[in-house]
PDB file of N, CA and C in Angstrom:
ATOM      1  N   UNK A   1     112.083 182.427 108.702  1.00  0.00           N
ATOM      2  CA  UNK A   1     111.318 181.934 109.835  1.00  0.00           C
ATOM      3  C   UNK A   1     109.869 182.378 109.700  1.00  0.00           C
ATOM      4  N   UNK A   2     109.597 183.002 109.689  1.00  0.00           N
ATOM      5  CA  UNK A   2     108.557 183.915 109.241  1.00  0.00           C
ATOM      6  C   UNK A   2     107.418 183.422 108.184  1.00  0.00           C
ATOM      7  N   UNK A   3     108.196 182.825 107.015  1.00  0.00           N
ATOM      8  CA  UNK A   3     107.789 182.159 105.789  1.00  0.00           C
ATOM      9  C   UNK A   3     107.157 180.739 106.475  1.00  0.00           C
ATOM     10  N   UNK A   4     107.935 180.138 107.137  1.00  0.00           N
ATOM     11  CA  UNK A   4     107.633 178.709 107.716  1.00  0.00           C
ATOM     12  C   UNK A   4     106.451 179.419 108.716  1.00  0.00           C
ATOM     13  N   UNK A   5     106.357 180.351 109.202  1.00  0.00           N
ATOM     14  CA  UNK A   5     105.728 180.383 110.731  1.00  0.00           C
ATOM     15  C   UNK A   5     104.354 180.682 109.986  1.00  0.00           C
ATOM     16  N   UNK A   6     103.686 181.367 108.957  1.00  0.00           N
ATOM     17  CA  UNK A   6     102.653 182.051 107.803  1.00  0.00           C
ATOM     18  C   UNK A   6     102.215 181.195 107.182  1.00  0.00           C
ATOM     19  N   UNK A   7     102.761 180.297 106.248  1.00  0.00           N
ATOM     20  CA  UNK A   7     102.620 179.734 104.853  1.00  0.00           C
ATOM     21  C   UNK A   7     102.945 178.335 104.596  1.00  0.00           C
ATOM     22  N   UNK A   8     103.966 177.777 105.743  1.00  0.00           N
ATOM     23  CA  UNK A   8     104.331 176.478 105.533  1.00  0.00           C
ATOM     24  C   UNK A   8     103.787 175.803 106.756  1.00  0.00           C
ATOM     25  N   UNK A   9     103.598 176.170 107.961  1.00  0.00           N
ATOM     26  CA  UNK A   9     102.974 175.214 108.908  1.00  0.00           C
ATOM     27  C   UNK A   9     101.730 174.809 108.653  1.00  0.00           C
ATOM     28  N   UNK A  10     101.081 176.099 108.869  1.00  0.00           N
ATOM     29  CA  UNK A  10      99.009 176.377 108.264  1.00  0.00           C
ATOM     30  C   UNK A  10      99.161 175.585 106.727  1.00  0.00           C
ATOM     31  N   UNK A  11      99.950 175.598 105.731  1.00  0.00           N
ATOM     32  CA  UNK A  11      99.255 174.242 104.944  1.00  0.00           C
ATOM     33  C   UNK A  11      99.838 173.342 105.270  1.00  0.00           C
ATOM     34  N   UNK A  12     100.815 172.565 106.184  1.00  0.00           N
ATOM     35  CA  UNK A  12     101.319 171.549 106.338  1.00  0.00           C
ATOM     36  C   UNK A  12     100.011 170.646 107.689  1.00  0.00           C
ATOM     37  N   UNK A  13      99.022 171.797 108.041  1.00  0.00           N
ATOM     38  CA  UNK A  13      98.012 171.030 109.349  1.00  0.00           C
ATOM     39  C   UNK A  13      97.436 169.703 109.067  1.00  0.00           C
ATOM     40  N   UNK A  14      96.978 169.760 107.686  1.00  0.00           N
ATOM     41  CA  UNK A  14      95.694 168.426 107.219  1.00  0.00           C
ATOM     42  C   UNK A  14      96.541 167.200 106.853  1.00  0.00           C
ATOM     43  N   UNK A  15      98.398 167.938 106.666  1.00  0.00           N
ATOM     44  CA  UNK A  15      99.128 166.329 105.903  1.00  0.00           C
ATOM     45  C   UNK A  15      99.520 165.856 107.573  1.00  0.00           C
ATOM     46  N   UNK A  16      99.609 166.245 108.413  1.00  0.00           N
ATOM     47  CA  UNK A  16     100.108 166.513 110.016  1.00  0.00           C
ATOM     48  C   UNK A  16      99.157 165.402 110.517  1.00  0.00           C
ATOM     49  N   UNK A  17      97.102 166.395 110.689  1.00  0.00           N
ATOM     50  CA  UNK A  17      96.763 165.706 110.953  1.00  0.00           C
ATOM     51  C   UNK A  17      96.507 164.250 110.587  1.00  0.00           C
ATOM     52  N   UNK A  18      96.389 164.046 108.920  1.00  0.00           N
ATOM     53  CA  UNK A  18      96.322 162.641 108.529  1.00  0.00           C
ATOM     54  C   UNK A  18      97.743 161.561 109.222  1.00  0.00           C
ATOM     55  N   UNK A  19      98.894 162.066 109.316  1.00  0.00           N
ATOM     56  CA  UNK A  19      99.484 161.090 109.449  1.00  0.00           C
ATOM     57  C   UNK A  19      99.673 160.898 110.819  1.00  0.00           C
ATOM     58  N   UNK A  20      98.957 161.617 111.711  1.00  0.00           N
ATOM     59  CA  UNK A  20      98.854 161.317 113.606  1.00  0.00           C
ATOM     60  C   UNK A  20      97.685 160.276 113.466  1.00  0.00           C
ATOM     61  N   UNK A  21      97.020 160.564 112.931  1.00  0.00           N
ATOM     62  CA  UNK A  21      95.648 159.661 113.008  1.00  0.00           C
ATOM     63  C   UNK A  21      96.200 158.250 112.434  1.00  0.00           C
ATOM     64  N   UNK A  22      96.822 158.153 111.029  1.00  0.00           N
ATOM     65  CA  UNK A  22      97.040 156.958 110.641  1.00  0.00           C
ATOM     66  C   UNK A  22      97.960 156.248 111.419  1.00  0.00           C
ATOM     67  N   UNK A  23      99.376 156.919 111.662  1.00  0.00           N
ATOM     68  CA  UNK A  23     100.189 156.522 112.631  1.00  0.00           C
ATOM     69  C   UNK A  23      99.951 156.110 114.304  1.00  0.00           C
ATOM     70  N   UNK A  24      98.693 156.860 114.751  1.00  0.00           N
ATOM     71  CA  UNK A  24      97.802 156.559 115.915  1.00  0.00           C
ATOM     72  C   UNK A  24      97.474 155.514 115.553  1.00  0.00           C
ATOM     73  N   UNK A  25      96.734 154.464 114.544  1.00  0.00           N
ATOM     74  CA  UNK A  25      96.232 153.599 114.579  1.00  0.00           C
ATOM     75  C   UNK A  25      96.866 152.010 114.504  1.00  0.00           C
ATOM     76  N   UNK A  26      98.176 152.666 113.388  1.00  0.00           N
ATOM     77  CA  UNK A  26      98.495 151.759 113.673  1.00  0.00           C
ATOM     78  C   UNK A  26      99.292 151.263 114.377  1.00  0.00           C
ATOM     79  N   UNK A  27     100.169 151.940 115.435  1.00  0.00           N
ATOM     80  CA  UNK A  27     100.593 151.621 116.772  1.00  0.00           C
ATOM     81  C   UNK A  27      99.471 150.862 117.158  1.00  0.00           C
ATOM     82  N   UNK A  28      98.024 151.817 117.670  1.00  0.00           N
ATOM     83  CA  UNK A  28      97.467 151.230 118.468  1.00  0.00           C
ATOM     84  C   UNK A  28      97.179 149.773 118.636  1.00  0.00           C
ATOM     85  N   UNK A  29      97.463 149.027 117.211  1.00  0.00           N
ATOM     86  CA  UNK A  29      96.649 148.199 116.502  1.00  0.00           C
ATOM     87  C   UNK A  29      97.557 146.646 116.165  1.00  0.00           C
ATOM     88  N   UNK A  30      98.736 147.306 116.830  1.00  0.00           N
ATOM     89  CA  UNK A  30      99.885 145.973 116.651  1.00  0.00           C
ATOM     90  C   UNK A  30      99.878 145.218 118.303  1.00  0.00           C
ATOM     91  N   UNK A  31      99.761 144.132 117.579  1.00  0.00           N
ATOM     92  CA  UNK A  31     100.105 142.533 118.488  1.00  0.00           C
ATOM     93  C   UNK A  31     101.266 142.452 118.269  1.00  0.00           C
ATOM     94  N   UNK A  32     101.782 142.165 117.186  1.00  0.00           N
ATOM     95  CA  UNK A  32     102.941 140.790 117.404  1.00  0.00           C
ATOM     96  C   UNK A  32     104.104 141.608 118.015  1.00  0.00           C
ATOM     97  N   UNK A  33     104.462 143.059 117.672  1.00  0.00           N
ATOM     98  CA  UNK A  33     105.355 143.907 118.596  1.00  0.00           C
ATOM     99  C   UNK A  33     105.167 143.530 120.260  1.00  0.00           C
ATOM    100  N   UNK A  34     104.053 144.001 120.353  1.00  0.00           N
ATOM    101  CA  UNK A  34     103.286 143.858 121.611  1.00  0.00           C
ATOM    102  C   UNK A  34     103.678 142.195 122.315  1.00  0.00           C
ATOM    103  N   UNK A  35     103.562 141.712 121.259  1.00  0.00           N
ATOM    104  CA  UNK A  35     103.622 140.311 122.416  1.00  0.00           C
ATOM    105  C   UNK A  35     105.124 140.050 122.339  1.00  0.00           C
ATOM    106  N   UNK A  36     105.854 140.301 121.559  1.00  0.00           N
ATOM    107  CA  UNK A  36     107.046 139.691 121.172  1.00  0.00           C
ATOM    108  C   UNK A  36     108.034 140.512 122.469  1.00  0.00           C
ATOM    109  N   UNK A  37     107.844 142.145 122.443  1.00  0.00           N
ATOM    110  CA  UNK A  37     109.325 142.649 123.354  1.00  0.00           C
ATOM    111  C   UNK A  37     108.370 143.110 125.202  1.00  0.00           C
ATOM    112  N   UNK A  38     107.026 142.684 124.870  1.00  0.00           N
ATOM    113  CA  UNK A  38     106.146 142.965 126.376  1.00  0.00           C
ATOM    114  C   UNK A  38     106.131 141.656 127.425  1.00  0.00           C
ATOM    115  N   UNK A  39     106.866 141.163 128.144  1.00  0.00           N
ATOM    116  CA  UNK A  39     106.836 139.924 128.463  1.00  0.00           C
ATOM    117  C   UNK A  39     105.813 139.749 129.563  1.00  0.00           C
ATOM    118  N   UNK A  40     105.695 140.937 130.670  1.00  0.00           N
ATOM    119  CA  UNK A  40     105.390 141.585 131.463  1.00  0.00           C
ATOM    120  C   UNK A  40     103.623 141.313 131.228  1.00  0.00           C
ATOM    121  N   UNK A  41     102.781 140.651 131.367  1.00  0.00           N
ATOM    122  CA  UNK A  41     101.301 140.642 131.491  1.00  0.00           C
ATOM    123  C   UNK A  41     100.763 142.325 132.074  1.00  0.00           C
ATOM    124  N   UNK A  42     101.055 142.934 133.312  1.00  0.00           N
ATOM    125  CA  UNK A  42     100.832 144.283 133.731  1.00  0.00           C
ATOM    126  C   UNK A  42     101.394 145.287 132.638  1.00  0.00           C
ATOM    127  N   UNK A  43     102.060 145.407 131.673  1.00  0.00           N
ATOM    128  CA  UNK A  43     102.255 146.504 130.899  1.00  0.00           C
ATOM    129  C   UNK A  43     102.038 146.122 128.725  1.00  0.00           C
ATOM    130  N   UNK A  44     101.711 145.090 129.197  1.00  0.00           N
ATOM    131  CA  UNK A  44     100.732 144.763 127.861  1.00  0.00           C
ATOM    132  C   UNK A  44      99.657 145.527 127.110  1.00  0.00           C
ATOM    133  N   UNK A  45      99.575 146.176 125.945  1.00  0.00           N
ATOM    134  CA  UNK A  45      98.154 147.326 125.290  1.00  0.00           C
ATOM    135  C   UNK A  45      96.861 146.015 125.657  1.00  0.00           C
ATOM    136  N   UNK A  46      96.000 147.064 125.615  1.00  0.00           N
ATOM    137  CA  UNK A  46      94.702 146.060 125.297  1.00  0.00           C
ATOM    138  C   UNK A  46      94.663 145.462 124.072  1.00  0.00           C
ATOM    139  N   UNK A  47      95.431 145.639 123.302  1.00  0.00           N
ATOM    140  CA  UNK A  47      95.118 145.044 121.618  1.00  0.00           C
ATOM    141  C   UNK A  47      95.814 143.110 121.591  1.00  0.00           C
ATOM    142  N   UNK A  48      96.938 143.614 123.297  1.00  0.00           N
ATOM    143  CA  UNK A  48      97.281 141.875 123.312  1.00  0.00           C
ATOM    144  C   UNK A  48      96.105 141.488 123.951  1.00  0.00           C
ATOM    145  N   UNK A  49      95.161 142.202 125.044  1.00  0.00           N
ATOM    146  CA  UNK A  49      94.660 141.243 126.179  1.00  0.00           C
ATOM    147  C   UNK A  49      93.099 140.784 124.741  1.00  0.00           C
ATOM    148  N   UNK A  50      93.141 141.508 124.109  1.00  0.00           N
ATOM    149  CA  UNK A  50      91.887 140.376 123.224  1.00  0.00           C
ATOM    150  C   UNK A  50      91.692 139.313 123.105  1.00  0.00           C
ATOM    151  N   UNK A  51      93.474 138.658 122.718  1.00  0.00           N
ATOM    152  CA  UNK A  51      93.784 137.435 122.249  1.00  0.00           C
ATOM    153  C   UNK A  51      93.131 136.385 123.460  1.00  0.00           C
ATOM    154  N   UNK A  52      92.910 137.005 124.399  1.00  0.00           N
ATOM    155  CA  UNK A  52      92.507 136.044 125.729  1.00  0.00           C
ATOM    156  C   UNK A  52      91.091 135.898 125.609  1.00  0.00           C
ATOM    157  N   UNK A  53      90.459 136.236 124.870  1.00  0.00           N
ATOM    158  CA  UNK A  53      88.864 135.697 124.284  1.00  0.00           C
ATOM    159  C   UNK A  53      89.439 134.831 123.296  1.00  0.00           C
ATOM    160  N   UNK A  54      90.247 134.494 122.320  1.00  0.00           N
ATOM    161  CA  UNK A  54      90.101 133.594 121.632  1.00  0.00           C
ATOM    162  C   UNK A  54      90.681 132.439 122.134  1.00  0.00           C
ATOM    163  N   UNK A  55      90.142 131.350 122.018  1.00  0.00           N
ATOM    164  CA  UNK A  55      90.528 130.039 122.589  1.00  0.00           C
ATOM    165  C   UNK A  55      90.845 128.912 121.686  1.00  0.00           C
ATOM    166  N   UNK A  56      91.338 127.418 121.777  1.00  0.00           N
ATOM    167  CA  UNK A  56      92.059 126.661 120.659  1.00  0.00           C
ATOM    168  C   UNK A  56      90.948 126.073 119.979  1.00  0.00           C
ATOM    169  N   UNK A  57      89.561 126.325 120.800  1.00  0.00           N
ATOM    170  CA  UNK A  57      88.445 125.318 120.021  1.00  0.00           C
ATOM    171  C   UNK A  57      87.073 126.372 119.670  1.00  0.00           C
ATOM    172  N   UNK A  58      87.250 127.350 120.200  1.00  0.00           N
ATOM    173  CA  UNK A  58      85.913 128.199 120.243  1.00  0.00           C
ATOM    174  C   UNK A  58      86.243 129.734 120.627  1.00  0.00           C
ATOM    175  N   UNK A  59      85.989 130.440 120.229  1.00  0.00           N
ATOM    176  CA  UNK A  59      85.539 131.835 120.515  1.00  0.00           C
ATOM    177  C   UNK A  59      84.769 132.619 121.761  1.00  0.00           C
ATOM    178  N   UNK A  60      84.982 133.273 122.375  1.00  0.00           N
ATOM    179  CA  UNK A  60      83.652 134.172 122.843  1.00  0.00           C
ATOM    180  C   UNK A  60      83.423 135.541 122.018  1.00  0.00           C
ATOM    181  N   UNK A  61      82.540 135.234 120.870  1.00  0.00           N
ATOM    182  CA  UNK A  61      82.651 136.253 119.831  1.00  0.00           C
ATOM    183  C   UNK A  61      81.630 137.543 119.965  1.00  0.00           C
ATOM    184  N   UNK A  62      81.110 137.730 121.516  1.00  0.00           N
ATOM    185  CA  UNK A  62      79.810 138.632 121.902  1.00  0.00           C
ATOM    186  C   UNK A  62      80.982 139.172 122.849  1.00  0.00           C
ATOM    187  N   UNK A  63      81.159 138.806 123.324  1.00  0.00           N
ATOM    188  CA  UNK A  63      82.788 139.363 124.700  1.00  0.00           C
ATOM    189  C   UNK A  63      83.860 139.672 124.157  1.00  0.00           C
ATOM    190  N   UNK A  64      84.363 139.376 122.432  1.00  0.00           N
ATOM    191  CA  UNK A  64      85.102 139.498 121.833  1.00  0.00           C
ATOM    192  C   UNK A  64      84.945 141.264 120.755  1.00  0.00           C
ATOM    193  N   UNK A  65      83.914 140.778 120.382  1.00  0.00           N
ATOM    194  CA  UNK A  65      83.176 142.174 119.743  1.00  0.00           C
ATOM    195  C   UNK A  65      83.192 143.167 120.609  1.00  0.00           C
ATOM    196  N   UNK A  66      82.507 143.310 122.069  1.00  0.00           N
ATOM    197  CA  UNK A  66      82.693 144.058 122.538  1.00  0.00           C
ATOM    198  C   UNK A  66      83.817 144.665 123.607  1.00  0.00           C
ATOM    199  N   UNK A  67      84.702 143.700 123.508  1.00  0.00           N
ATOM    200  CA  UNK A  67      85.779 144.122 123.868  1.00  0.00           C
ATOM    201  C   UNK A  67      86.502 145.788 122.222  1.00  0.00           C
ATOM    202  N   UNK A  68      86.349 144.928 121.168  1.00  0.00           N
ATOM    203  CA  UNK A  68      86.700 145.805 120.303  1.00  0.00           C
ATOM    204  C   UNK A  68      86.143 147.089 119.972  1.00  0.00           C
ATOM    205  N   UNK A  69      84.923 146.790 120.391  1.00  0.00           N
ATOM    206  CA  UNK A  69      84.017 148.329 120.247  1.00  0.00           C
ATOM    207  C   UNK A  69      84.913 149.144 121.099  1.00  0.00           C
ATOM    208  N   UNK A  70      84.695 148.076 122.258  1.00  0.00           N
ATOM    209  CA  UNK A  70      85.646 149.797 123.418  1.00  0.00           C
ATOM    210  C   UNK A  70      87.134 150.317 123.270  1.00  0.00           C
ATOM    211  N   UNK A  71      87.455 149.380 122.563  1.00  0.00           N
ATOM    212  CA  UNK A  71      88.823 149.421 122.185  1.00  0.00           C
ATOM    213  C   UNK A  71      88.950 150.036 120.983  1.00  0.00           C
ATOM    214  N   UNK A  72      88.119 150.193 120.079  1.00  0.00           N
ATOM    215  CA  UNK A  72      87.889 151.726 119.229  1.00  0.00           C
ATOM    216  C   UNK A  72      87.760 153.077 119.673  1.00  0.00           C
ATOM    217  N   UNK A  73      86.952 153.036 120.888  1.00  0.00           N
ATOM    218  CA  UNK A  73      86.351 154.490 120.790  1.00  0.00           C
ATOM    219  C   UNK A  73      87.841 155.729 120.948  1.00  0.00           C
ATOM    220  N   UNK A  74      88.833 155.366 121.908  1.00  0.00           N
ATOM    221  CA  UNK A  74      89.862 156.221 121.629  1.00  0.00           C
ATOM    222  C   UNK A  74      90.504 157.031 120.425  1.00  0.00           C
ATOM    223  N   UNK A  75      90.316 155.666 119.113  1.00  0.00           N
ATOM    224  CA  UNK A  75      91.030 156.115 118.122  1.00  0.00           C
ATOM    225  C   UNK A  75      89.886 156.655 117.608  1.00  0.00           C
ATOM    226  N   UNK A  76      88.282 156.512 117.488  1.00  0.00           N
ATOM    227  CA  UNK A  76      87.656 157.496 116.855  1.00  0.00           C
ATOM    228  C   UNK A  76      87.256 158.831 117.802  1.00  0.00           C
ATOM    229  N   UNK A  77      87.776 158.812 118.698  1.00  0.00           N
ATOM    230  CA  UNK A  77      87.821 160.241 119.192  1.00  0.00           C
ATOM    231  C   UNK A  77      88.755 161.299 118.821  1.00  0.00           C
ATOM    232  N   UNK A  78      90.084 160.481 118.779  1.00  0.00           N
ATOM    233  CA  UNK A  78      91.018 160.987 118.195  1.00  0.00           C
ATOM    234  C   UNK A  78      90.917 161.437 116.556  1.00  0.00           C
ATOM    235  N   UNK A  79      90.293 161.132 115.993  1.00  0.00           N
ATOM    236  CA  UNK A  79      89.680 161.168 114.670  1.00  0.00           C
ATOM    237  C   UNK A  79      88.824 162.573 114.820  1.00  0.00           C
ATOM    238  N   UNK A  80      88.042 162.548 115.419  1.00  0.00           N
ATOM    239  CA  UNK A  80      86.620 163.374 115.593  1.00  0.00           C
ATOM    240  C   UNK A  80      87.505 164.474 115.771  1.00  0.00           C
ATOM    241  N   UNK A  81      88.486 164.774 117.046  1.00  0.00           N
ATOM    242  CA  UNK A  81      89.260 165.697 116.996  1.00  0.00           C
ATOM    243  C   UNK A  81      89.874 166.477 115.936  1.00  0.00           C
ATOM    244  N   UNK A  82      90.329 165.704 114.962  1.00  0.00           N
ATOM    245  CA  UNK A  82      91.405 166.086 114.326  1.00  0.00           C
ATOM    246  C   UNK A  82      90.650 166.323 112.616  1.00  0.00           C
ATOM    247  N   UNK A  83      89.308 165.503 112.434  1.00  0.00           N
ATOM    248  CA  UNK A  83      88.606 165.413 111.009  1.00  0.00           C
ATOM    249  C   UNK A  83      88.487 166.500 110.361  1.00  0.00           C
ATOM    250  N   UNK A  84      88.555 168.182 111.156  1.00  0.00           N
ATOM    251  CA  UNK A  84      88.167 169.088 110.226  1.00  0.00           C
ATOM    252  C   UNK A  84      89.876 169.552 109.884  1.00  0.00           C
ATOM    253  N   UNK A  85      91.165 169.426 110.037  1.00  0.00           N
ATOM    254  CA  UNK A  85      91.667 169.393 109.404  1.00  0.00           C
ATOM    255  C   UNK A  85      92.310 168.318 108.039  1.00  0.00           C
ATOM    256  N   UNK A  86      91.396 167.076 108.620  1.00  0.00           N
ATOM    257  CA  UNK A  86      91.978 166.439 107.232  1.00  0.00           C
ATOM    258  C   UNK A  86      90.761 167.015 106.329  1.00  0.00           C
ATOM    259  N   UNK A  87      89.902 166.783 106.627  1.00  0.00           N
ATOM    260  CA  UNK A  87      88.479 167.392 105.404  1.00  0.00           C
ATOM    261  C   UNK A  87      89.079 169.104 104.908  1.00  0.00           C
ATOM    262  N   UNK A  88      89.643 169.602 105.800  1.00  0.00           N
ATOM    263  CA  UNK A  88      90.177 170.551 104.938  1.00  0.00           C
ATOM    264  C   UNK A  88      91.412 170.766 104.278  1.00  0.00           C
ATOM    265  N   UNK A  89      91.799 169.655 104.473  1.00  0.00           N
ATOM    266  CA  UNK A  89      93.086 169.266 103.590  1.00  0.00           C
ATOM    267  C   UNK A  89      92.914 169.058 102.140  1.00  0.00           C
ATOM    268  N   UNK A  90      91.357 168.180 102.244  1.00  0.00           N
ATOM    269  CA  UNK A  90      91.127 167.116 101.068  1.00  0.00           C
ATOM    270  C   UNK A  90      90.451 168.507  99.899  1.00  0.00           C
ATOM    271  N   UNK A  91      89.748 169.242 100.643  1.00  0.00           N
ATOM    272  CA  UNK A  91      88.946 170.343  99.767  1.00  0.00           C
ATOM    273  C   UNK A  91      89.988 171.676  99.668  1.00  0.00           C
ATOM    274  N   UNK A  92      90.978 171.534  99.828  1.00  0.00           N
ATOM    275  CA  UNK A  92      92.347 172.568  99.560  1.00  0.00           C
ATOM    276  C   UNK A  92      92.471 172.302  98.320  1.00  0.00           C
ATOM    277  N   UNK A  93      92.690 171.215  98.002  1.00  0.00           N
ATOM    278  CA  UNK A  93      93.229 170.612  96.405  1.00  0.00           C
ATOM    279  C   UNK A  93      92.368 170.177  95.724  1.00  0.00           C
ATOM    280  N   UNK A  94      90.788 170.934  95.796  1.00  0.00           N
ATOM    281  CA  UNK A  94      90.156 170.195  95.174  1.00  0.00           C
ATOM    282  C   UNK A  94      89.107 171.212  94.125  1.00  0.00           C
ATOM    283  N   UNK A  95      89.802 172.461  95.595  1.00  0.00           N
ATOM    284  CA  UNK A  95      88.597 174.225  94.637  1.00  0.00           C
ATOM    285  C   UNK A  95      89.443 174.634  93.553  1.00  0.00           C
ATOM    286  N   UNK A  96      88.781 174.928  92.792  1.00  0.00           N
ATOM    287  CA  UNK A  96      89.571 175.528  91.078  1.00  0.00           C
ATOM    288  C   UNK A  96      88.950 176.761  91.636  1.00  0.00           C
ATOM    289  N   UNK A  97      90.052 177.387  91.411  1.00  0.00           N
ATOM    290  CA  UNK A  97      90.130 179.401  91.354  1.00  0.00           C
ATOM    291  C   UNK A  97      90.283 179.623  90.134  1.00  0.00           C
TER     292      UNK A  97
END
């Protein structure tokens, strides 16, 4: 226990954080789940309500964009949070002793 609690968690942080972040995204980032088992309009992600800027003949691609900006900033916060353990993940395996 001891061994895991010292030596195996503390280097397991940067493979941890990379795969919350990647796995964060791409949840965040799925439609067709989203539309397929959400029937419900009130409990829909924002990643379905986008689709409601695109239309059968035209775009609103200024209302569309910025719908996506805001609909980033979560996952790069979540990023910002978590970046100094992947950056120190990446420079673990990278110093020659």
């Amino acid at each position: 226990v001891r061994f895991m609690l010292y030596i195996v968690f503390p280097l397991s942080r940067p493979v941890i954080a990379t795969v919350v972040v990647l796995h964060a995204i791409g949840i965040w980032n799925e439609v067709i789940l989203a539309t397929i088992y959400l029937t419900d309009e009130n409990k829909q992600p924002i990643t379905r309500g986008l689709l409601n800027f695109q239309g059968q003949y035209g775009s609103a691609w200024p209302v569309l964009a910025s719908a996506v900006t805001l609909m980033a900033i979560p996952m790069i916060i979540l990023f910002l949070f978590l970046q100094r353990y992947i950056i120190s993940g990446l420079t673990q395996g990278a110093v020659k002793s």
